[in-house]
Protein backbone atom coordinates (compact mmCIF):
# COMPACT_ATOMS: atom_id res chain seq x y z
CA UNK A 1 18.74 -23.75 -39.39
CA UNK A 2 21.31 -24.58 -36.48
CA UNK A 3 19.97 -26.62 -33.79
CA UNK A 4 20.74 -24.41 -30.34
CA UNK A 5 22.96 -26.12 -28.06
CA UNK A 6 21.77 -27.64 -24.86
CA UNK A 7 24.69 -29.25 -21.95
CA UNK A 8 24.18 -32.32 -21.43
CA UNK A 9 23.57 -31.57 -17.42
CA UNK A 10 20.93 -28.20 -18.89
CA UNK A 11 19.08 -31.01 -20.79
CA UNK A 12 18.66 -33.73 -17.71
CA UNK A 13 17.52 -30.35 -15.59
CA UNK A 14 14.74 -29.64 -18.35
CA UNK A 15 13.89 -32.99 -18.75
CA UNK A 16 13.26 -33.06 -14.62
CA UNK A 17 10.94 -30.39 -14.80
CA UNK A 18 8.93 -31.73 -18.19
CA UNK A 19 8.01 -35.06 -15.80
CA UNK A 20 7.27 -32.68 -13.09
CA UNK A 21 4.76 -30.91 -15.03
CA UNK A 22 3.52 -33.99 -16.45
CA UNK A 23 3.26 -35.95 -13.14
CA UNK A 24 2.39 -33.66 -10.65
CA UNK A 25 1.42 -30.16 -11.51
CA UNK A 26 -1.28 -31.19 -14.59
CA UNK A 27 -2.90 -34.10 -12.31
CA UNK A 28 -3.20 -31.02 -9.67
CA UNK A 29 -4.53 -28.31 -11.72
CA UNK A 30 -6.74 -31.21 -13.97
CA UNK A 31 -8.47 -32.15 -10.29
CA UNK A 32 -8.67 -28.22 -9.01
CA UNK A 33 -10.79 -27.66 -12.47
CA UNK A 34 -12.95 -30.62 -11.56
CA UNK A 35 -13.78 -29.48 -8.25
CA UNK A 36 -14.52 -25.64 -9.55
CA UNK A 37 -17.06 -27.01 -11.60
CA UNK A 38 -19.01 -28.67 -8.91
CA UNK A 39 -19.45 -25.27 -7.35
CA UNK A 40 -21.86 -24.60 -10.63
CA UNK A 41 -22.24 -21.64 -12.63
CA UNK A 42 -18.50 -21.28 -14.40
CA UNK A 43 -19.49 -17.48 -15.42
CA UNK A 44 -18.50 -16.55 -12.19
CA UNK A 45 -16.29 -19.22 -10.60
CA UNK A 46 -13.22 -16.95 -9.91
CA UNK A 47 -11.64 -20.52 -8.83
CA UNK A 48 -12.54 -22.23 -11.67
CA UNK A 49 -10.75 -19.38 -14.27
CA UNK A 50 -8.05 -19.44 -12.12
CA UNK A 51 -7.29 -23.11 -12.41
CA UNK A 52 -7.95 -22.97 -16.35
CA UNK A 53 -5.56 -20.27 -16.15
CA UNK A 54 -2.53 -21.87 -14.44
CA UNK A 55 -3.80 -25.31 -17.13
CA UNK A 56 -3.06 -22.95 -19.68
CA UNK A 57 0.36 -22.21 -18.14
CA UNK A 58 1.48 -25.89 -17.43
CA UNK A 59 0.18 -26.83 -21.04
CA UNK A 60 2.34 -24.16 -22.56
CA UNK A 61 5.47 -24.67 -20.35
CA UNK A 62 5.23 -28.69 -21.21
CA UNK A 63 5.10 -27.60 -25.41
CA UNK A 64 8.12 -25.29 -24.71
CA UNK A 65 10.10 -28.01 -22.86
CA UNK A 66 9.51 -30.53 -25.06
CA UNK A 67 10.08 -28.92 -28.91
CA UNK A 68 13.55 -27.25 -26.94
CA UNK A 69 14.45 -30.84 -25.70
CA UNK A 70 13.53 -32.39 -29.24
CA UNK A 71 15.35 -29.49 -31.09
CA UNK A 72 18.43 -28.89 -29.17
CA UNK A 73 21.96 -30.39 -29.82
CA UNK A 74 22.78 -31.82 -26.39
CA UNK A 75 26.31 -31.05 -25.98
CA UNK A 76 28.76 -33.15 -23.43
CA UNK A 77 30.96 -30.65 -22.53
CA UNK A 78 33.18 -32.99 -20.60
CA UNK A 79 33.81 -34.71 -23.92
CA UNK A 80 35.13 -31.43 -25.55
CA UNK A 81 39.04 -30.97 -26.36
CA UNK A 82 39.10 -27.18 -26.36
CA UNK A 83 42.65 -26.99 -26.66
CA UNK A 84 42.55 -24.65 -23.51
CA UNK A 85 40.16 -22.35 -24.78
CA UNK A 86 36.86 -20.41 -23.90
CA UNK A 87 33.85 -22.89 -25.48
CA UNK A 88 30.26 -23.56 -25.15
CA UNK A 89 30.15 -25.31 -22.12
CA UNK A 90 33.49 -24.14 -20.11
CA UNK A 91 33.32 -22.28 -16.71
CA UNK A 92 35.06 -19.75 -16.74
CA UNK A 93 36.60 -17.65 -13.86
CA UNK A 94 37.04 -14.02 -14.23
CA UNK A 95 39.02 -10.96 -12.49
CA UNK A 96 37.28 -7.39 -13.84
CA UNK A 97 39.76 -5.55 -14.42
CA UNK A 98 37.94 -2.28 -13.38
CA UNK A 99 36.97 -3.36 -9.44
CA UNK A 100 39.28 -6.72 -8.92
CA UNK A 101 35.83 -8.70 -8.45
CA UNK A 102 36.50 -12.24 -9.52
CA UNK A 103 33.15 -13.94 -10.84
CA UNK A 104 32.61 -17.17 -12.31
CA UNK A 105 30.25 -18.02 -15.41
CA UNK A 106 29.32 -21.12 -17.21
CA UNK A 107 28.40 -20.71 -21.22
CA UNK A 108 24.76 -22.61 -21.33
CA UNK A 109 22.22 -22.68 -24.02
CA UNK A 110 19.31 -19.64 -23.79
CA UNK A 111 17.05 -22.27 -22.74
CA UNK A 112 18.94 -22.93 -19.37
CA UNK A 113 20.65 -19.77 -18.46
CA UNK A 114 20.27 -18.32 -15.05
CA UNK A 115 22.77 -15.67 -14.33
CA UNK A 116 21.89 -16.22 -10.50
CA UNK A 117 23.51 -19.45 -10.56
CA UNK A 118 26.67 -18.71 -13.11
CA UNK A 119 24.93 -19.67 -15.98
CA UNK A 120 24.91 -17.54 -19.02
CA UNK A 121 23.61 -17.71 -21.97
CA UNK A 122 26.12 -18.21 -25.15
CA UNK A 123 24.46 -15.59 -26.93
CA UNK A 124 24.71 -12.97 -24.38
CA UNK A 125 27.80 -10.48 -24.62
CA UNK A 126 29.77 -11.47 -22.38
CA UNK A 127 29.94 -14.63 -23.36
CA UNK A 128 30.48 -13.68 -27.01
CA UNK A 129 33.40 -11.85 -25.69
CA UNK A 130 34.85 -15.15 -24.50
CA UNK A 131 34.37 -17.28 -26.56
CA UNK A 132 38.23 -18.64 -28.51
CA UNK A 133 39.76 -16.68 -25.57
CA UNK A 134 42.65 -18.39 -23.34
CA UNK A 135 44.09 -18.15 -20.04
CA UNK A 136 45.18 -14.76 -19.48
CA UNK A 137 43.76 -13.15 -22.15
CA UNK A 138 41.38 -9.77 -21.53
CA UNK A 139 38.25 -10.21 -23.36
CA UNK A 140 36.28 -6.53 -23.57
CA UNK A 141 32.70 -6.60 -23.04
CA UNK A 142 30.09 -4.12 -24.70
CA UNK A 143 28.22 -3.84 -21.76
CA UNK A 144 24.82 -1.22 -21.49
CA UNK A 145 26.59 0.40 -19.34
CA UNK A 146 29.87 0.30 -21.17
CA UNK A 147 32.66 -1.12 -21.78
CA UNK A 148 33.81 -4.06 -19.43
CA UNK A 149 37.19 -5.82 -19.39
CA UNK A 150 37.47 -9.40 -17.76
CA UNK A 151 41.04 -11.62 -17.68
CA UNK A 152 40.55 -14.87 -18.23
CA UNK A 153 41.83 -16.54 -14.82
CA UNK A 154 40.66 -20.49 -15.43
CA UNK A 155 38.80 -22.66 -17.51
CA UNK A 156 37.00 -25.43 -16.75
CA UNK A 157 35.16 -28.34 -18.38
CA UNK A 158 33.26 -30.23 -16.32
């Protein structure tokens, strides 16, 4: 089994938010529990199930980080001679060819895509469309909604 690539900048972002959980939001939720239970009977401590609750959320968040941190490659992109071409890691500026609307993407890992801030995952279409394509070349994707056809107007790696 392939280990799932991670940037190097993705991984330091993750790692950010596993000391967060660990430092702040599990001493916070550990000390809300404590104080629910001085209130007494836990049948019917709405505040009390609501703080085990969110524990239960922190706890699993924290497992997730930390077997995707331990499992990933952690890729340096700005390390990578792509020869000019579309790779995990490159930012890529596109022109759709359907509505002239330029957009700009980064290829992440799943673990931190958010297409809000550019990031998409390598595993989604469009960046499976990409991916080996250079400067100036069209890459068609197979979009829900149908076909979609991007030019490739610059490629980054930083």
């Amino acid at each position: 089994m392939s280990k799932p690539p991670l940037t190097a900048q993705g991984a330091e972002k993750l790692r950010a938010q596993l000391h967060q959980l660990k430092t702040v939001k599990r001493p916070k939720v550990i000390e809300a529990i404590a104080e629910a239970r001085a209130h007494g009977d836990l049948s019917e401590n709405a505040e009390y199930h609501a703080a085990r609750e969110q524990q239960s959320f922190i706890e699993g968040r924290i497992g997730t980080l930390e077997t995707v941190l331990a499992d990933a490659q952690i890729i340096d992109i700005t390390t990578i001679n792509a020869s000019g071409k579309v790779v995990f890691g490159a930012t890529v500026e596109l022109l759709n060819l359907a509505n002239d609307e330029e957009v700009t993407y980064q290829l992440v890992g799943e673990e931190e895509a958010d297409v809000e801030q550019g990031l998409i995952s390598i595993t989604s279409p469009v960046a499976r469309a990409l991916i080996g394509k250079q400067i100036d070349d069209v890459a068609e994707v197979n979009a829900p909604s149908g076909p979609i056809e991007y030019e490739i107007l610059k490629i980054e790696y930083k």
